[in-house]
N, C-alpha and C. Protein backbone atom coordinates (compact mmCIF):
# COMPACT_ATOMS: atom_id res chain seq x y z
N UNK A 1 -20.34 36.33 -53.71
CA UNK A 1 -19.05 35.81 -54.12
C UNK A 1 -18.61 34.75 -53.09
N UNK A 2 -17.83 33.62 -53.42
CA UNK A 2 -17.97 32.37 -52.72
C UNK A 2 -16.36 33.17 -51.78
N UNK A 3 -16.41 32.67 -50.42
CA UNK A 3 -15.23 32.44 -49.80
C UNK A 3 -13.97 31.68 -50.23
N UNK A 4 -12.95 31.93 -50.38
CA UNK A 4 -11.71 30.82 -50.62
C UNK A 4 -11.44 30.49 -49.45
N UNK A 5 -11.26 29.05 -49.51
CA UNK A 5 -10.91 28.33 -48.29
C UNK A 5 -8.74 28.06 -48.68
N UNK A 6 -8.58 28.55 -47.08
CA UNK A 6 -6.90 28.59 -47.15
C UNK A 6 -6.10 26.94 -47.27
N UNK A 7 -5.75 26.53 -48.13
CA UNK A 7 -5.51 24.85 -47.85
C UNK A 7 -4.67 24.69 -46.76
N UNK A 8 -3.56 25.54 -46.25
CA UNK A 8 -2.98 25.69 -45.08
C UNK A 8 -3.40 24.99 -43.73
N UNK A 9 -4.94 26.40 -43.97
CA UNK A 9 -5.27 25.97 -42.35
C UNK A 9 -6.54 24.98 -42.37
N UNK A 10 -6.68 24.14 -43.92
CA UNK A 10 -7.45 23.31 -44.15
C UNK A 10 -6.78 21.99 -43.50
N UNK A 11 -5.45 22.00 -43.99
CA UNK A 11 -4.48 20.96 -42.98
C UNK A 11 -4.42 20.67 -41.88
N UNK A 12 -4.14 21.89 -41.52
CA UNK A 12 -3.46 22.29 -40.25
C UNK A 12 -5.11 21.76 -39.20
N UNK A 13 -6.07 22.10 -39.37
CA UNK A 13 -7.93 21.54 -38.69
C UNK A 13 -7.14 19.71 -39.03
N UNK A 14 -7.36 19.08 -40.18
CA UNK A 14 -7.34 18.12 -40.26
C UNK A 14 -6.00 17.18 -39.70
N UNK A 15 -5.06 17.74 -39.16
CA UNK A 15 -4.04 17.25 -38.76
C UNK A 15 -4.82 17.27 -37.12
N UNK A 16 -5.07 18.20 -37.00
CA UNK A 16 -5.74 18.32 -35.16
C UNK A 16 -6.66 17.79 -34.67
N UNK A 17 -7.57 17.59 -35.64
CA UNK A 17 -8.64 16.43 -35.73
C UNK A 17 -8.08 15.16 -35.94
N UNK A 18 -6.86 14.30 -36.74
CA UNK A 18 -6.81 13.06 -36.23
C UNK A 18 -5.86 13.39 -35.08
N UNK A 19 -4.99 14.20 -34.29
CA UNK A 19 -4.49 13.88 -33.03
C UNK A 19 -5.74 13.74 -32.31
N UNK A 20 -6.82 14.89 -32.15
CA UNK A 20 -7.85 14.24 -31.30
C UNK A 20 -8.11 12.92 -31.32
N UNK A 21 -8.33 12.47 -32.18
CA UNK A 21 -9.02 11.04 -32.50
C UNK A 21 -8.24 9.86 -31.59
N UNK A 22 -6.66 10.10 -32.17
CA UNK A 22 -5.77 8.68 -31.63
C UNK A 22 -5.59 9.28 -30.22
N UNK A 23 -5.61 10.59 -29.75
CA UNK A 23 -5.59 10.47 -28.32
C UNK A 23 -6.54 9.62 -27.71
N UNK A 24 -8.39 9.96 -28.10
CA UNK A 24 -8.87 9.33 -27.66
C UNK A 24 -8.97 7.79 -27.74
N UNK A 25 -8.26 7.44 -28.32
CA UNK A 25 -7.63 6.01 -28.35
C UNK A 25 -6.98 5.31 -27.62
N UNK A 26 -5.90 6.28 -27.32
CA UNK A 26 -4.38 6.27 -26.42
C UNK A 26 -4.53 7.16 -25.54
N UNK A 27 -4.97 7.13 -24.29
CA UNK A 27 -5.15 8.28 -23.34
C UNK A 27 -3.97 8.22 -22.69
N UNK A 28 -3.18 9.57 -21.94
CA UNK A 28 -1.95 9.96 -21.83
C UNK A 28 -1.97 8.93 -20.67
N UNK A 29 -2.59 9.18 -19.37
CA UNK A 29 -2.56 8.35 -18.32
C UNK A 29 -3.59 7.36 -17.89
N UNK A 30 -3.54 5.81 -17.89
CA UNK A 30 -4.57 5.10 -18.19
C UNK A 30 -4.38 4.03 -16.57
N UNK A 31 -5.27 4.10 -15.72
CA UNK A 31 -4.81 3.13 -14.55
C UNK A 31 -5.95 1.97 -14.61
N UNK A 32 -5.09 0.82 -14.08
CA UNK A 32 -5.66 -0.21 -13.51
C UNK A 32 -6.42 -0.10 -12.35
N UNK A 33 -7.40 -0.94 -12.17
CA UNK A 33 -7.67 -1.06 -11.12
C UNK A 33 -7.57 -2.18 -10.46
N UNK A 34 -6.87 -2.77 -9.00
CA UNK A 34 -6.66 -4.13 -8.95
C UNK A 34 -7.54 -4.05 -7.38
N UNK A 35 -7.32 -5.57 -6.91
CA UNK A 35 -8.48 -5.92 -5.53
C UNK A 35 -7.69 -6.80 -5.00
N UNK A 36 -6.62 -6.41 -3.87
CA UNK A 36 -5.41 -6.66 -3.05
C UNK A 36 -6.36 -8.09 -2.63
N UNK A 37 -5.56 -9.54 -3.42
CA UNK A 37 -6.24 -10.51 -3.01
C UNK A 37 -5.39 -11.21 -1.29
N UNK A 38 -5.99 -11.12 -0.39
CA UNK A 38 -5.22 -11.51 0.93
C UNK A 38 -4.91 -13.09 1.05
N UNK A 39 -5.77 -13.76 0.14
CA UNK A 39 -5.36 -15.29 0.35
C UNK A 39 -3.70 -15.58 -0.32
N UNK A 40 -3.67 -14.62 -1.00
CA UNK A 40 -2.32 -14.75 -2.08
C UNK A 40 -1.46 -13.66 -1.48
N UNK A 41 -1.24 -12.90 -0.40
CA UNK A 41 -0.70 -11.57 -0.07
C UNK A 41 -0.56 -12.40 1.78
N UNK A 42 0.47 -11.25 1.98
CA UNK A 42 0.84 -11.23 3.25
C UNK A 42 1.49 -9.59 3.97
N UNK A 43 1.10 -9.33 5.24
CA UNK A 43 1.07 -8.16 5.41
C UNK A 43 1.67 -8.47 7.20
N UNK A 44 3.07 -8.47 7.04
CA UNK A 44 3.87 -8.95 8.62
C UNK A 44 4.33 -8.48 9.20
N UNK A 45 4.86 -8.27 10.34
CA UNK A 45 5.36 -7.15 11.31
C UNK A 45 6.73 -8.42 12.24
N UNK A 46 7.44 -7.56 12.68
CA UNK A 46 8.29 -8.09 13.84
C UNK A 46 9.00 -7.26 14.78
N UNK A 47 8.78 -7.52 16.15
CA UNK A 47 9.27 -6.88 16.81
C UNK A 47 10.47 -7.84 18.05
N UNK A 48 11.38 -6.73 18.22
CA UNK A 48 11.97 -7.35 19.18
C UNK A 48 11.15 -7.82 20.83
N UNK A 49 11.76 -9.20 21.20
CA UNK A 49 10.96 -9.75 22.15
C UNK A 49 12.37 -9.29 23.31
N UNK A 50 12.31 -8.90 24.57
CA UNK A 50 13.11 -9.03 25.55
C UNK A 50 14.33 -8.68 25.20
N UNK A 51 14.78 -7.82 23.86
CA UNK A 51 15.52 -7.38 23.22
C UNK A 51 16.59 -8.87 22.90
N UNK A 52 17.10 -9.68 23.08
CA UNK A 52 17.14 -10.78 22.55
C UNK A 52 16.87 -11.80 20.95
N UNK A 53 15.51 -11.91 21.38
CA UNK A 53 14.78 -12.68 20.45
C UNK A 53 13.88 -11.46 19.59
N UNK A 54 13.20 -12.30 18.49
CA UNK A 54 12.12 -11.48 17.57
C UNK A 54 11.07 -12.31 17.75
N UNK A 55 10.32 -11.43 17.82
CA UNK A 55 8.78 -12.03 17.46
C UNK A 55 7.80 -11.63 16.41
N UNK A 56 7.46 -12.42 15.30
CA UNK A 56 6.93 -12.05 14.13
C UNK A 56 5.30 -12.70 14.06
N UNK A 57 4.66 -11.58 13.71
CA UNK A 57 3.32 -11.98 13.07
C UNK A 57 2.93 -11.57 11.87
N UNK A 58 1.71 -11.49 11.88
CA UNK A 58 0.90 -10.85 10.71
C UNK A 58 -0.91 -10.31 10.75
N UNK A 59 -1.20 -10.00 10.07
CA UNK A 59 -2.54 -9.60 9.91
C UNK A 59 -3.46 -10.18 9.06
N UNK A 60 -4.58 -10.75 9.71
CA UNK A 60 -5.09 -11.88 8.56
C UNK A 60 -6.71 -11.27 8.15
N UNK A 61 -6.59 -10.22 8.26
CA UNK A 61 -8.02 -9.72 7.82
C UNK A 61 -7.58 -8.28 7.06
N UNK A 62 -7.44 -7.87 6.00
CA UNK A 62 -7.47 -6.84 5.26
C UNK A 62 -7.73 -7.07 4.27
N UNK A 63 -8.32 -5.98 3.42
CA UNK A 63 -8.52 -5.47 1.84
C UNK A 63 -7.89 -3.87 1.47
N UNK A 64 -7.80 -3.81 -0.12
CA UNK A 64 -7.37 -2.87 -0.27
C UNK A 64 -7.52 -2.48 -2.18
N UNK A 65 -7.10 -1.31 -2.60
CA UNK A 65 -7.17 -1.31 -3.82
C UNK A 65 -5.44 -0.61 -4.10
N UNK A 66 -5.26 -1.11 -5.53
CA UNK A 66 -4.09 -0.73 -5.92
C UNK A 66 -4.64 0.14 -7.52
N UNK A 67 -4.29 1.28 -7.44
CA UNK A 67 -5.04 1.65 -8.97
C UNK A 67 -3.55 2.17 -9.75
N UNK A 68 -3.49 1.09 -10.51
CA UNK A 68 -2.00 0.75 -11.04
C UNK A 68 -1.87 1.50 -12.64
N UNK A 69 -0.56 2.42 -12.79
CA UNK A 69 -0.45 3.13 -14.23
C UNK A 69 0.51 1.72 -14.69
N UNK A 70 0.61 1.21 -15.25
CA UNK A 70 1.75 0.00 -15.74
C UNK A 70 3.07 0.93 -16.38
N UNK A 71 2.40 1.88 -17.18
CA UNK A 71 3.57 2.55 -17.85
C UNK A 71 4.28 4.02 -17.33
N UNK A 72 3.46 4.39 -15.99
CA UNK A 72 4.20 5.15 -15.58
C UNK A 72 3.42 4.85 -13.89
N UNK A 73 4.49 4.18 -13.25
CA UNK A 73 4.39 3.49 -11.39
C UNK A 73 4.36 4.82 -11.18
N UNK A 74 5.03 5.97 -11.31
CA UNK A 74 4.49 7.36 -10.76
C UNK A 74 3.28 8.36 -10.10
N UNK A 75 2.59 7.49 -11.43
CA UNK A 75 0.98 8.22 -11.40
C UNK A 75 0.09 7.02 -10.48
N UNK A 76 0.36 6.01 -9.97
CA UNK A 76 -0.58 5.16 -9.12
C UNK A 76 -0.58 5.33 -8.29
N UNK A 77 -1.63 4.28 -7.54
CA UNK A 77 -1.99 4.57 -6.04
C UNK A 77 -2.48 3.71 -5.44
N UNK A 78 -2.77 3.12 -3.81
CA UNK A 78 -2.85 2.54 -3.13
C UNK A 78 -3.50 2.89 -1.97
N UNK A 79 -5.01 2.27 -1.97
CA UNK A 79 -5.06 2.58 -0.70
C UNK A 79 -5.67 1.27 0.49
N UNK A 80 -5.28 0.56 1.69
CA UNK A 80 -5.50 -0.44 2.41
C UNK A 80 -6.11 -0.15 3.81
N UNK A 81 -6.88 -0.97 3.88
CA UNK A 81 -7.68 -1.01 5.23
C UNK A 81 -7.40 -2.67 6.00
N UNK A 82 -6.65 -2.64 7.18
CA UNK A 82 -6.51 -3.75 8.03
C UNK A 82 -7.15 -3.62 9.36
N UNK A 83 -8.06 -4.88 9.76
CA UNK A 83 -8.78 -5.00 10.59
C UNK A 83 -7.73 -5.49 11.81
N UNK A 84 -7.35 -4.29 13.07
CA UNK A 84 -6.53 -4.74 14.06
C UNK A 84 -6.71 -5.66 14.88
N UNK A 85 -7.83 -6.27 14.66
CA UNK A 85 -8.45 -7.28 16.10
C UNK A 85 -7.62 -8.55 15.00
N UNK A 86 -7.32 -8.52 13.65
CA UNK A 86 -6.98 -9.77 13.21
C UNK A 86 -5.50 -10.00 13.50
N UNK A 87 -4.87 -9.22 14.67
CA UNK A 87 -3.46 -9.52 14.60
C UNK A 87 -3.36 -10.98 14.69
N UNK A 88 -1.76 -11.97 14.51
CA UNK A 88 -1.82 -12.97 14.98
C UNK A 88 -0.51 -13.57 14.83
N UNK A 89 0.06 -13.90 16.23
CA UNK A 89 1.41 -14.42 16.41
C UNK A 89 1.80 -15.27 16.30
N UNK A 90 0.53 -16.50 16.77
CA UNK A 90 0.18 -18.01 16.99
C UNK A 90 0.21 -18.25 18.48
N UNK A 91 0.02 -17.00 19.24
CA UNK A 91 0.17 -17.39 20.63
C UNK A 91 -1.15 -16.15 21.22
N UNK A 92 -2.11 -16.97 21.58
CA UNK A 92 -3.07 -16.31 22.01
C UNK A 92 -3.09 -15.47 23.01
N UNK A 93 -2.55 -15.69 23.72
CA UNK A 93 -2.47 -14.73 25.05
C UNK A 93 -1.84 -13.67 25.08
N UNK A 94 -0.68 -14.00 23.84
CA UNK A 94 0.19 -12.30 23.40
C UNK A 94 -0.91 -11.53 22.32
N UNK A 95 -1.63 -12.64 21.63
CA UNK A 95 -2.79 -11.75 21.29
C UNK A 95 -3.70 -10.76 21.59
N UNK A 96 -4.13 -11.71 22.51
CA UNK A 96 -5.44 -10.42 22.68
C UNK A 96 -4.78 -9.41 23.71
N UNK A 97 -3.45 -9.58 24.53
CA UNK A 97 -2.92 -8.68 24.98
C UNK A 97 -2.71 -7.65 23.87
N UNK A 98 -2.08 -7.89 22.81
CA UNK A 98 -1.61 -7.22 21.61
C UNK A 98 -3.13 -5.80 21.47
N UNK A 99 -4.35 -7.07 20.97
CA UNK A 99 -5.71 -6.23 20.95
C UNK A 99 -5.84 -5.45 22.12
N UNK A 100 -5.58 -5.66 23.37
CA UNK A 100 -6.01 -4.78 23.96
C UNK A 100 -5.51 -3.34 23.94
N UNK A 101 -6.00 -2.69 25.22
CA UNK A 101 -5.77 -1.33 25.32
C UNK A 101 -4.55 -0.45 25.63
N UNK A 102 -3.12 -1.54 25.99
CA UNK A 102 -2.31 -2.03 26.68
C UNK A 102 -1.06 -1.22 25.00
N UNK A 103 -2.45 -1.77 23.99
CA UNK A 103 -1.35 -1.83 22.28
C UNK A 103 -1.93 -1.35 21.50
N UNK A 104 -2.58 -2.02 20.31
CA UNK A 104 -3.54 -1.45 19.48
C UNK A 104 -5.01 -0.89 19.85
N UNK A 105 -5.72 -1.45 20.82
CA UNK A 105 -6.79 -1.14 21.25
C UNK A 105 -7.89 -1.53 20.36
N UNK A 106 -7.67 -2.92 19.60
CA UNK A 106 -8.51 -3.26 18.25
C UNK A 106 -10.37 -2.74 18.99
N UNK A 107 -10.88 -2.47 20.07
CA UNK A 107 -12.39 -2.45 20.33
C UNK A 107 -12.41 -1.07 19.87
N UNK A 108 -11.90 -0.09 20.03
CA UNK A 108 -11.45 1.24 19.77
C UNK A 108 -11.34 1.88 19.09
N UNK A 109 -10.04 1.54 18.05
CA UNK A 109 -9.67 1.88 16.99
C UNK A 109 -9.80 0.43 15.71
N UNK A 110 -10.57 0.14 15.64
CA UNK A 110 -10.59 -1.36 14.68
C UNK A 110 -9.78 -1.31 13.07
N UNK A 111 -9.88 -0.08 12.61
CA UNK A 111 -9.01 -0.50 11.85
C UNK A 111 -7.67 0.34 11.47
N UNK A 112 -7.06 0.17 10.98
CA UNK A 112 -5.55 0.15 10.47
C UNK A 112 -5.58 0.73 8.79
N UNK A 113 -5.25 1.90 8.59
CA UNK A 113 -5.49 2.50 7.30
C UNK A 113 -3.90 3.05 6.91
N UNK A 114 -4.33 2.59 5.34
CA UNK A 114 -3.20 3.82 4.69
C UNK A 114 -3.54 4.18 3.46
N UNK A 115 -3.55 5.46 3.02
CA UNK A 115 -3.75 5.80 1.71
C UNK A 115 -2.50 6.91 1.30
N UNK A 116 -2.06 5.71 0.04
CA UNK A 116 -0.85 6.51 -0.40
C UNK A 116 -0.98 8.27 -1.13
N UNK A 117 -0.14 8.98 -1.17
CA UNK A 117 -0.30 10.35 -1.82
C UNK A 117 0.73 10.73 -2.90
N UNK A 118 1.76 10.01 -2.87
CA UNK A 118 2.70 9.78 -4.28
C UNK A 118 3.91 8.90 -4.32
N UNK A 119 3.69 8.88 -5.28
CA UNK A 119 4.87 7.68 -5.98
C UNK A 119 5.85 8.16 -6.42
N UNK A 120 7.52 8.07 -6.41
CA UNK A 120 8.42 8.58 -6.98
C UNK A 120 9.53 7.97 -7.49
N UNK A 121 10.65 7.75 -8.37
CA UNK A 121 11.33 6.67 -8.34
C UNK A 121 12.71 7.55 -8.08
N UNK A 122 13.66 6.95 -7.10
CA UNK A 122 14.85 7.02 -6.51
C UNK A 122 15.83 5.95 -7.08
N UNK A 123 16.51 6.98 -8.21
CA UNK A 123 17.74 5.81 -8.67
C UNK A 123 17.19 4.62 -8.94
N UNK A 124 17.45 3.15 -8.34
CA UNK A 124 16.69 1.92 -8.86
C UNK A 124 15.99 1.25 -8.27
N UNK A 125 15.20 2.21 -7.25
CA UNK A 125 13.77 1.46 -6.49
C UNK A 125 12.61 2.63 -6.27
N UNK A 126 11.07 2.32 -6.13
CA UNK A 126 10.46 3.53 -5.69
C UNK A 126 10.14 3.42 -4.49
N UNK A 127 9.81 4.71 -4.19
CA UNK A 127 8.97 5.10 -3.08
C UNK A 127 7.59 5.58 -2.88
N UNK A 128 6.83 5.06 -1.84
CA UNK A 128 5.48 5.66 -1.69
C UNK A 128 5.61 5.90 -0.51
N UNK A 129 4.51 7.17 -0.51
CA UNK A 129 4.52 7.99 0.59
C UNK A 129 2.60 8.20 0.90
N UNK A 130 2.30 8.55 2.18
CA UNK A 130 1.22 8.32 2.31
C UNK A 130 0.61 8.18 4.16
N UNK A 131 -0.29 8.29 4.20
CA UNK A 131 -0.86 8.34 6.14
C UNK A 131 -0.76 7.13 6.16
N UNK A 132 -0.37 6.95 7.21
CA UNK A 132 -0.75 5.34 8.02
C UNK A 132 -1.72 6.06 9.15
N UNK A 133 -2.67 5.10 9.18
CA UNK A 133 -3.60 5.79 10.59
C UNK A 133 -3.73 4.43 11.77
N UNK A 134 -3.41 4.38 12.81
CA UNK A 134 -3.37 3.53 13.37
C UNK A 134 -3.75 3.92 15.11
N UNK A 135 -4.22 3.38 15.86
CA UNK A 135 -4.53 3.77 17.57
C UNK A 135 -5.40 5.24 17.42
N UNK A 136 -5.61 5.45 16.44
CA UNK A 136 -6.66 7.18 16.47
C UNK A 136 -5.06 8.44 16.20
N UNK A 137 -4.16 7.77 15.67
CA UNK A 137 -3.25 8.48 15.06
C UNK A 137 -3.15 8.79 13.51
N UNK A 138 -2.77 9.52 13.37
CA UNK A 138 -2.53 9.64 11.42
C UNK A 138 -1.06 9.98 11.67
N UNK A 139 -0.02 9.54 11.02
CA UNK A 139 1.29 9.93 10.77
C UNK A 139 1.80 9.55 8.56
N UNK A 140 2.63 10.34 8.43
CA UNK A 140 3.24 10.40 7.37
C UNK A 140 4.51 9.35 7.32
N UNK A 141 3.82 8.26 6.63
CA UNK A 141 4.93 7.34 6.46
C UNK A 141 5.81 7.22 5.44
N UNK A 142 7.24 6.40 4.50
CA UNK A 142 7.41 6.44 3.01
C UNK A 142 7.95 4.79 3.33
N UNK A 143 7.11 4.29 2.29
CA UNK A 143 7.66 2.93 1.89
C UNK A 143 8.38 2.28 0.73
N UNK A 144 9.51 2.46 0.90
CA UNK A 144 10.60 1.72 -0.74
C UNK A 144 10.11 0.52 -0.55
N UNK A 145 9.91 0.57 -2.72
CA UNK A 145 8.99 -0.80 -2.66
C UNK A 145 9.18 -1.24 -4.07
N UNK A 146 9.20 -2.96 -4.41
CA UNK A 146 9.35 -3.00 -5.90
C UNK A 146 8.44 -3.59 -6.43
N UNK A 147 7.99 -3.11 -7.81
CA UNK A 147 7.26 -3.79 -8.56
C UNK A 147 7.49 -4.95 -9.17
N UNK A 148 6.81 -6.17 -8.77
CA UNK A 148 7.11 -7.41 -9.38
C UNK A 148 6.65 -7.66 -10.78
N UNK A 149 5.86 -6.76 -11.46
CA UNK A 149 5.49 -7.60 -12.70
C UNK A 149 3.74 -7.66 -12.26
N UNK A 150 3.48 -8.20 -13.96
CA UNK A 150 2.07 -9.18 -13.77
C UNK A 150 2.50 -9.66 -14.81
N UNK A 151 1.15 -11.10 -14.17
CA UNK A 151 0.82 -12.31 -15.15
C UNK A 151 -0.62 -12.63 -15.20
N UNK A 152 -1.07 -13.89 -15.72
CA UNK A 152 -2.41 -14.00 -15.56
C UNK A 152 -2.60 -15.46 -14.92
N UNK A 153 -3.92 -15.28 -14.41
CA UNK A 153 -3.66 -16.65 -14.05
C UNK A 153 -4.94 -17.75 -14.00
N UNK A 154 -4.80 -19.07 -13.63
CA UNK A 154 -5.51 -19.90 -14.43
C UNK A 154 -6.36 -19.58 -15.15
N UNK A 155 -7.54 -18.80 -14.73
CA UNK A 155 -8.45 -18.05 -14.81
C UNK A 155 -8.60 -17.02 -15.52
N UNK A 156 -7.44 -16.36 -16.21
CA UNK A 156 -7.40 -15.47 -17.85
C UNK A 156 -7.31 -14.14 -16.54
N UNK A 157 -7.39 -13.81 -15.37
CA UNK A 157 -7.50 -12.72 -14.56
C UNK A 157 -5.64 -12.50 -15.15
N UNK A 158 -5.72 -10.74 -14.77
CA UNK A 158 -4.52 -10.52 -14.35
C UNK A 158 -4.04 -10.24 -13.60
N UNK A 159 -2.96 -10.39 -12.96
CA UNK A 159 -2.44 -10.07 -11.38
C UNK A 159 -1.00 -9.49 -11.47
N UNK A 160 -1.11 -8.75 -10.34
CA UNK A 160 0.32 -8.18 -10.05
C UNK A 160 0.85 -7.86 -8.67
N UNK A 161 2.21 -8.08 -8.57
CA UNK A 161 2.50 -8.25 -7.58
C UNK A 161 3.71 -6.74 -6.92
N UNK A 162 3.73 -6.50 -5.78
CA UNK A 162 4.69 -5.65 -5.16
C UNK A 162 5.21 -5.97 -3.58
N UNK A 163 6.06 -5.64 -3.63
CA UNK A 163 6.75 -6.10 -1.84
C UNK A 163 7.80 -5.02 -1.55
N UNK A 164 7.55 -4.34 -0.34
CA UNK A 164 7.86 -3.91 0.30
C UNK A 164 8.31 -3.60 1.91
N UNK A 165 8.71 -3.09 2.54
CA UNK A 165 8.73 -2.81 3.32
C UNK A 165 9.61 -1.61 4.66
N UNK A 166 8.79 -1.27 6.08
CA UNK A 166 9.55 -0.07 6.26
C UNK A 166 9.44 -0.57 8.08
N UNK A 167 10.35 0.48 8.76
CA UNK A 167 10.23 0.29 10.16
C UNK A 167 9.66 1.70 10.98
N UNK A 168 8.80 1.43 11.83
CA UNK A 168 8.15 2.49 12.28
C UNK A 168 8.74 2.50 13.79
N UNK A 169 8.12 3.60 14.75
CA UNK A 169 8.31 3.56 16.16
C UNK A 169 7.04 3.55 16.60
N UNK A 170 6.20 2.41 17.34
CA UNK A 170 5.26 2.58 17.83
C UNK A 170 4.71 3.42 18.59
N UNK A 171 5.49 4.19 19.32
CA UNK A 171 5.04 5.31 19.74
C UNK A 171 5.04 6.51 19.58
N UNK A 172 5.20 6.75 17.74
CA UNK A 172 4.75 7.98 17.18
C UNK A 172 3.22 7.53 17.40
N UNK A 173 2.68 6.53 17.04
CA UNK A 173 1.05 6.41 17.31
C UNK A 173 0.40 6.07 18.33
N UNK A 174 0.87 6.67 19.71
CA UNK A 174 0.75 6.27 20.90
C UNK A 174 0.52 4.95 21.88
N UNK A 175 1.44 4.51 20.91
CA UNK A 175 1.31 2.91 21.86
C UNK A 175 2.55 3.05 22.32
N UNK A 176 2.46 3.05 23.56
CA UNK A 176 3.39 3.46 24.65
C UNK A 176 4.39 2.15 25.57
N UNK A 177 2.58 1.75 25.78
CA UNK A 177 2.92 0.66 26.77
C UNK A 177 3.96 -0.46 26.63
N UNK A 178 5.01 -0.82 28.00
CA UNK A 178 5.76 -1.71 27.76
C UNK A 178 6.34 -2.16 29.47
N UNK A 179 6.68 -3.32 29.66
CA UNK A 179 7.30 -3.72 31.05
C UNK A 179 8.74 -3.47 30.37
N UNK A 180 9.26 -3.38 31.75
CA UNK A 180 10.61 -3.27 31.82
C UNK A 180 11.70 -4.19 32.55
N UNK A 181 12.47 -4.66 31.84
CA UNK A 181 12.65 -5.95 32.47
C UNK A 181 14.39 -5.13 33.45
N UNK A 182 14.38 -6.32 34.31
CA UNK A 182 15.32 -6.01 35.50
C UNK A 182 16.41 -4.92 35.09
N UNK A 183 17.30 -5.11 33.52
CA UNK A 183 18.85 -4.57 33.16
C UNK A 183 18.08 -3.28 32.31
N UNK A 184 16.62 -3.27 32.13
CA UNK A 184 16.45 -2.07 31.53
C UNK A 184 16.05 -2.43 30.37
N UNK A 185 16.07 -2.91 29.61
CA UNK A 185 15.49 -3.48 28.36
C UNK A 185 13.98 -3.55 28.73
N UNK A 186 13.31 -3.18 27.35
CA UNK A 186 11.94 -3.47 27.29
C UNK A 186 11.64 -4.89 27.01
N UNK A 187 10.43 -5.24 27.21
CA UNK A 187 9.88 -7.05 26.74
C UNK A 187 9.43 -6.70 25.55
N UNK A 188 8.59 -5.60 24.87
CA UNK A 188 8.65 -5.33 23.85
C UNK A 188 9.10 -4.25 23.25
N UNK A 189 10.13 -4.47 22.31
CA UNK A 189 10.49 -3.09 21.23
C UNK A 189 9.73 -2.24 20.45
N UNK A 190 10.08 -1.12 20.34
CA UNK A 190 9.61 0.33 19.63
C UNK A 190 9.24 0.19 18.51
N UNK A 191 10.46 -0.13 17.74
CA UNK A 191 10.33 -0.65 16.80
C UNK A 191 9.84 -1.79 16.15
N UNK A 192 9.18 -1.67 15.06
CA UNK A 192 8.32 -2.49 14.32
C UNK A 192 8.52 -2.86 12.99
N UNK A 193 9.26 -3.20 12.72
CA UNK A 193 9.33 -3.74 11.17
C UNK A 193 8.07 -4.09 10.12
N UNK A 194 7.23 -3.42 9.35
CA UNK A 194 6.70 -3.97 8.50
C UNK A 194 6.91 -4.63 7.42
N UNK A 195 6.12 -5.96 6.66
CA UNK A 195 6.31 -6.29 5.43
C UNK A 195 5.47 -6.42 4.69
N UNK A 196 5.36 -5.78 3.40
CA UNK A 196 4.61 -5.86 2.20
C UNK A 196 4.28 -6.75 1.38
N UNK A 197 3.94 -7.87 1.27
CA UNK A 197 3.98 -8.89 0.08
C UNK A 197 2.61 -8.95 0.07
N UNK A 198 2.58 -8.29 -1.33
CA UNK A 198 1.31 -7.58 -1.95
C UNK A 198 0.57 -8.56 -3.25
N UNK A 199 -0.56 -9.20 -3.73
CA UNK A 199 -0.69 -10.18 -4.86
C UNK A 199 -2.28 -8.91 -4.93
N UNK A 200 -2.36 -8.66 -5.95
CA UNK A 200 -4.00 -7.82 -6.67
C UNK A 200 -4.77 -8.59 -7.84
N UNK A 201 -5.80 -8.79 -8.18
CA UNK A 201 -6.40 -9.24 -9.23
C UNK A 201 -6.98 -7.97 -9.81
N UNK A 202 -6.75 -7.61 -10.87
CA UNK A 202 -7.58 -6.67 -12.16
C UNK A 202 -9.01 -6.68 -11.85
N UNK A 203 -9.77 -5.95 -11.57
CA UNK A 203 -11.49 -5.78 -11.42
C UNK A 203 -11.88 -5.29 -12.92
N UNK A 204 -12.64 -6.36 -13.02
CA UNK A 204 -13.57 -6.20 -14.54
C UNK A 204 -14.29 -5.04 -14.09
N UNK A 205 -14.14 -4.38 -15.41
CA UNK A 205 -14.84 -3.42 -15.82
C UNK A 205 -16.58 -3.95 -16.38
């Protein structure tokens, strides 16, 4: 005698079978992957000089990846590697003082890492949070930061942009060293201002 088939749960299979389908179409969380272009990006610092004046540089040797959700900044991630010997002020002699052992110790510790661990959004800006590793330190940093958008460019690539930035104390990562000038003031400050101005190109798949 033949089985009757229930039309019910004849539906009910065929309704679950096309959600499978258009999920695999539409996957819930889908990331980019981008390749932090440095000719188009800038990555700057400033510190107080003689408490007075500022003195600002930057870092001219890093790469990094940004693996970007577009529709939910929550679920992405970031992670950057900067080469410390590339600091650069425009004044050589505060340079390689800078490289030496005195500051960063670029022979030592050569590079400069961060890999983010989450993204969150606060009212109307986000935050990322994540290690900075720097002098043979790891510390827990958070950087409020905004998403600029993407476009494409000459080249049919797409790009996107973010800028941020946060202030650290150099000597959570043991850079200590500093002269002290006559009234007590340091020649260089603790504090460090970083800046983010971030440009990525999309990596073909």
């Amino acid at each position: 005698m033949s089985e009757k088939k229930n039309p019910k749960i004849a539906k009910i299979n065929l309704a679950l079978y096309l959600c499978l389908c258009l999920a695999s179409l539409h996957p819930v969380s889908a990331q980019d992957v981008y390749a932090i272009d440095p000719n188009q990006s800038t990555i700057g610092f400033a510190v107080k000089h003689m408490v007075i004046s500022t003195v600002y540089g930057k870092f001219t040797d890093y790469g990094g990846t940004i693996f970007l959700d577009e529709a939910d900044l929550t679920k992405s991630s970031v992670k950057i590697t900067i080469r410390a010997g590339s600091i650069n002020t425009e004044v050589p002699k505060r340079d390689n003082d800078l490289r030496s052992a005195n500051f960063l110790y670029a022979s030592k510790y050569p590079d400069i890492t961060f890999y983010s661990h989450r993204v969150w959004r606060q009212e109307d800006k986000y935050l990322l949070s994540g290690e900075l590793s720097m002098h043979g330190v790891t510390k827990k940093v958070t950087i409020p930061f905004k998403y600029n958008g993407k476009t494409k460019d000459l080249m049919g690539n797409s790009r996107v942009a973010v800028e941020g930035s946060l202030t650290i104390d150099r000597r959570d990562w043991g850079i200590t060293y500093s002269k002290v000038l006559d009234d007590g003031g340091l020649v260089a400050g603790n504090d460090v201002k970083i800046t983010l101005d971030i440009e990525a190109v999309k990596k073909q798949k």
